[in-house]
C-alpha atoms as a PDB file:
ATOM      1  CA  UNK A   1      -7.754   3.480 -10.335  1.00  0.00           C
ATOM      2  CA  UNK A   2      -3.990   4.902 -10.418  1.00  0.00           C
ATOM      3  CA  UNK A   3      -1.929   4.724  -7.920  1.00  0.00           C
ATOM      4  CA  UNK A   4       1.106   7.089  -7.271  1.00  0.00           C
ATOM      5  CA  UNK A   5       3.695   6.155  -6.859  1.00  0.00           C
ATOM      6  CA  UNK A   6       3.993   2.319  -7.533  1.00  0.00           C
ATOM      7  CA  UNK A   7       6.854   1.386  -5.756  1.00  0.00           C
ATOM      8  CA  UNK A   8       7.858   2.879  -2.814  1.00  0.00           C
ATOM      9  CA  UNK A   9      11.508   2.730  -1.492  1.00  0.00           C
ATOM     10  CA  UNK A  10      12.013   3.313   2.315  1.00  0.00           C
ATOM     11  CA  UNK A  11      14.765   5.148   3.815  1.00  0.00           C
ATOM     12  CA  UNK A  12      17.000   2.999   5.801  1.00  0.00           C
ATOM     13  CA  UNK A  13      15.731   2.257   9.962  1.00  0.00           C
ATOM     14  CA  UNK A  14      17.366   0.632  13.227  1.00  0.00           C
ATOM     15  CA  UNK A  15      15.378  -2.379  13.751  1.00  0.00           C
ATOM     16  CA  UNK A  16      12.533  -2.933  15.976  1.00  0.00           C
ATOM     17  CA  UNK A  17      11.675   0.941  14.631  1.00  0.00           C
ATOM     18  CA  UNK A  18       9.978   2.438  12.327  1.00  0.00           C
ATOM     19  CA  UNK A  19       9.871   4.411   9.145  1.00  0.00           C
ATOM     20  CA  UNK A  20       7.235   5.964   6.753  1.00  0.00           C
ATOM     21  CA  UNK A  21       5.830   6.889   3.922  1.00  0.00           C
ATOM     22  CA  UNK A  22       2.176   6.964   1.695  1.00  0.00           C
ATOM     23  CA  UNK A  23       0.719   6.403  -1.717  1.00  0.00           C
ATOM     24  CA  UNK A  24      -1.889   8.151  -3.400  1.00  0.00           C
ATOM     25  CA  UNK A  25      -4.844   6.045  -4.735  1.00  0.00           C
ATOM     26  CA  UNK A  26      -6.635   8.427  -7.427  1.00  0.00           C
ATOM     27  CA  UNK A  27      -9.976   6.670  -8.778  1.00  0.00           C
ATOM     28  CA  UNK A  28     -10.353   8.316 -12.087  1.00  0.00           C
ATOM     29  CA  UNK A  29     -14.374   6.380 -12.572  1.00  0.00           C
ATOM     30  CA  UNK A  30     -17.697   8.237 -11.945  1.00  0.00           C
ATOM     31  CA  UNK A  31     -18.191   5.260  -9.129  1.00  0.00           C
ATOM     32  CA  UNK A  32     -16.474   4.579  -5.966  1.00  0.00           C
ATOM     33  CA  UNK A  33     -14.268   2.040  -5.466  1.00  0.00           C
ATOM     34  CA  UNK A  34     -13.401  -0.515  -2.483  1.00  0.00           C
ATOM     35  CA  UNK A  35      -9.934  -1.394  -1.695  1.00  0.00           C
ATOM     36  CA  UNK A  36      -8.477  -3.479   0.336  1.00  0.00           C
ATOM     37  CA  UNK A  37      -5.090  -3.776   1.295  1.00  0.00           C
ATOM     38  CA  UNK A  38      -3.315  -7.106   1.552  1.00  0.00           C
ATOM     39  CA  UNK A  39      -0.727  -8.676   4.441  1.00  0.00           C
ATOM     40  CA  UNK A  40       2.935  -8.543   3.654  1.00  0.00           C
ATOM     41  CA  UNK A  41       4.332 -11.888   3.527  1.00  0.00           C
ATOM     42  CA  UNK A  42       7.004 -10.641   5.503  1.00  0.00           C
ATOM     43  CA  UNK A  43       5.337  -8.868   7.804  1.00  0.00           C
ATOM     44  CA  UNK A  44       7.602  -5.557   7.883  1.00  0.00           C
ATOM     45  CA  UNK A  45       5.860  -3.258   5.814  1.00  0.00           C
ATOM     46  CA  UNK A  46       2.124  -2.336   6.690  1.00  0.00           C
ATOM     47  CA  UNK A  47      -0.393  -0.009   5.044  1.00  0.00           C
ATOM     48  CA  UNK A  48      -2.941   2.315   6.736  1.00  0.00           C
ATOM     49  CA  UNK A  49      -6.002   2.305   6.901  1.00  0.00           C
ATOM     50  CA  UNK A  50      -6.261  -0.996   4.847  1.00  0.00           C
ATOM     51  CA  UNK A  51      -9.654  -0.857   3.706  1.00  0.00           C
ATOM     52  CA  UNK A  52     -11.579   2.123   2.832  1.00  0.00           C
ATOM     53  CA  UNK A  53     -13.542   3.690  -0.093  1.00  0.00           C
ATOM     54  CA  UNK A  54     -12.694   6.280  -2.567  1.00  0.00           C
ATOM     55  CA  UNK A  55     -15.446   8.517  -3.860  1.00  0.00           C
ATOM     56  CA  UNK A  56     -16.078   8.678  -7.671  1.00  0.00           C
ATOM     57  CA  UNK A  57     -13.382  11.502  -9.250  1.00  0.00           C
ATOM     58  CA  UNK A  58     -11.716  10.919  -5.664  1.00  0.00           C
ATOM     59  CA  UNK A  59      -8.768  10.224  -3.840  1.00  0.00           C
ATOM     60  CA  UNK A  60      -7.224   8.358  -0.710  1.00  0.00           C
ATOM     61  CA  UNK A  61      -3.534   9.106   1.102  1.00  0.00           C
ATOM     62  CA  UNK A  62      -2.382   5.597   1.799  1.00  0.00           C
ATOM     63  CA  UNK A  63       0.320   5.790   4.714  1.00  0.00           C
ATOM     64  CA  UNK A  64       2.786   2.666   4.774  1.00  0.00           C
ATOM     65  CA  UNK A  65       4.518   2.028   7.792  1.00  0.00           C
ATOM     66  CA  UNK A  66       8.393  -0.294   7.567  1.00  0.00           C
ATOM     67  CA  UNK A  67       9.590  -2.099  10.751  1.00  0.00           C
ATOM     68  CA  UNK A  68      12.622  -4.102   9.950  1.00  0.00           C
ATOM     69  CA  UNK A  69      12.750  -7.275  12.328  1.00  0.00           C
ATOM     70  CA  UNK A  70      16.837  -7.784  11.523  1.00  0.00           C
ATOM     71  CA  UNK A  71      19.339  -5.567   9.325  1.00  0.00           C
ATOM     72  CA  UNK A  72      18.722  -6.287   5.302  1.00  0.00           C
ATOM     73  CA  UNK A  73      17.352  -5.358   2.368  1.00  0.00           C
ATOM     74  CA  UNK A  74      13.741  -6.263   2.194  1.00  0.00           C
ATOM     75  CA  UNK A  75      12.046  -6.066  -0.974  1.00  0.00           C
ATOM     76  CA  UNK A  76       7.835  -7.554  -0.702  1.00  0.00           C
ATOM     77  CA  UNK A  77       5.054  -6.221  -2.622  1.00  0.00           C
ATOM     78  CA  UNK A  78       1.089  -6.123  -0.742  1.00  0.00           C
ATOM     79  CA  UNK A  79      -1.911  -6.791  -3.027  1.00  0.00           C
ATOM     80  CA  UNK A  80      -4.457  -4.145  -3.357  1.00  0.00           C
ATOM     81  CA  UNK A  81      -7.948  -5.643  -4.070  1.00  0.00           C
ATOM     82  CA  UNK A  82     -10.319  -3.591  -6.293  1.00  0.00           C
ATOM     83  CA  UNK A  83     -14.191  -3.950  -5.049  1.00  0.00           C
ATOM     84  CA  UNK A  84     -13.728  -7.570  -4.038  1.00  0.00           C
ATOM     85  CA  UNK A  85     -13.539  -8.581  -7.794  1.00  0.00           C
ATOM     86  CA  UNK A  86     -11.178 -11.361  -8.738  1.00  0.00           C
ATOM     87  CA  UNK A  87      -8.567 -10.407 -11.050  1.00  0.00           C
ATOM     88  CA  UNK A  88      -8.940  -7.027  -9.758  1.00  0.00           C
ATOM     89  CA  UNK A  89      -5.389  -7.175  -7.678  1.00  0.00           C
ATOM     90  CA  UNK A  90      -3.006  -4.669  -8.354  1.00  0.00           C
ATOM     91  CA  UNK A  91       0.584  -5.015  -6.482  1.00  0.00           C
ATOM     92  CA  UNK A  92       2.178  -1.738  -4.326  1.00  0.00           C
ATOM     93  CA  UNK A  93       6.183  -2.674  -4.635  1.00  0.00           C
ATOM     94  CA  UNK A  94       7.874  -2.042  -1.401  1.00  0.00           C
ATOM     95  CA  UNK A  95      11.797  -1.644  -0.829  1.00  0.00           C
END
């Protein structure tokens, strides 16, 4: 699977709002693929929808939503599980 881009920087945002943006997940096999999206551990940056599937020679738009709680730079990565496998995470950076 490829994922474009793989690290996504928000624009700035007035807390308690919110700003967007989306990944593409490509899967480049001849068999879907189950993902699952992970929590943030700092709960300001959320991806949707967080589980799907993606069709053999397919592709899903991932939108990813930023609420800042308080005014800094937040920088947090959510795991992206491949088909439940273990040691299939991958990591979207977020900014």
């Amino acid at each position: 699977m490829k994922m474009l881009p793989q690290k996504v920087t928000f624009k700035p945002c007035l807390k308690n709002h919110s700003v967007y943006d989306s990944v593409e997940l490509v899967n480049q096999s001849d068999t879907p693929i189950y993902y699952k999206f992970g929590q943030d551990p700092l709960r300001v940056f959320k991806a949707y929808p967080k589980i799907g599937l993606i069709e053999p020679k397919g592709f899903a738009i991932i939108a990813l939503e930023f609420s800042p709680k308080e005014y800094k730079l937040y920088k947090s990565s959510i795991s992206i599980s491949l088909n439940d496998l273990p040691g299939s995470n991958s990591k979207l950076n977020l900014i």
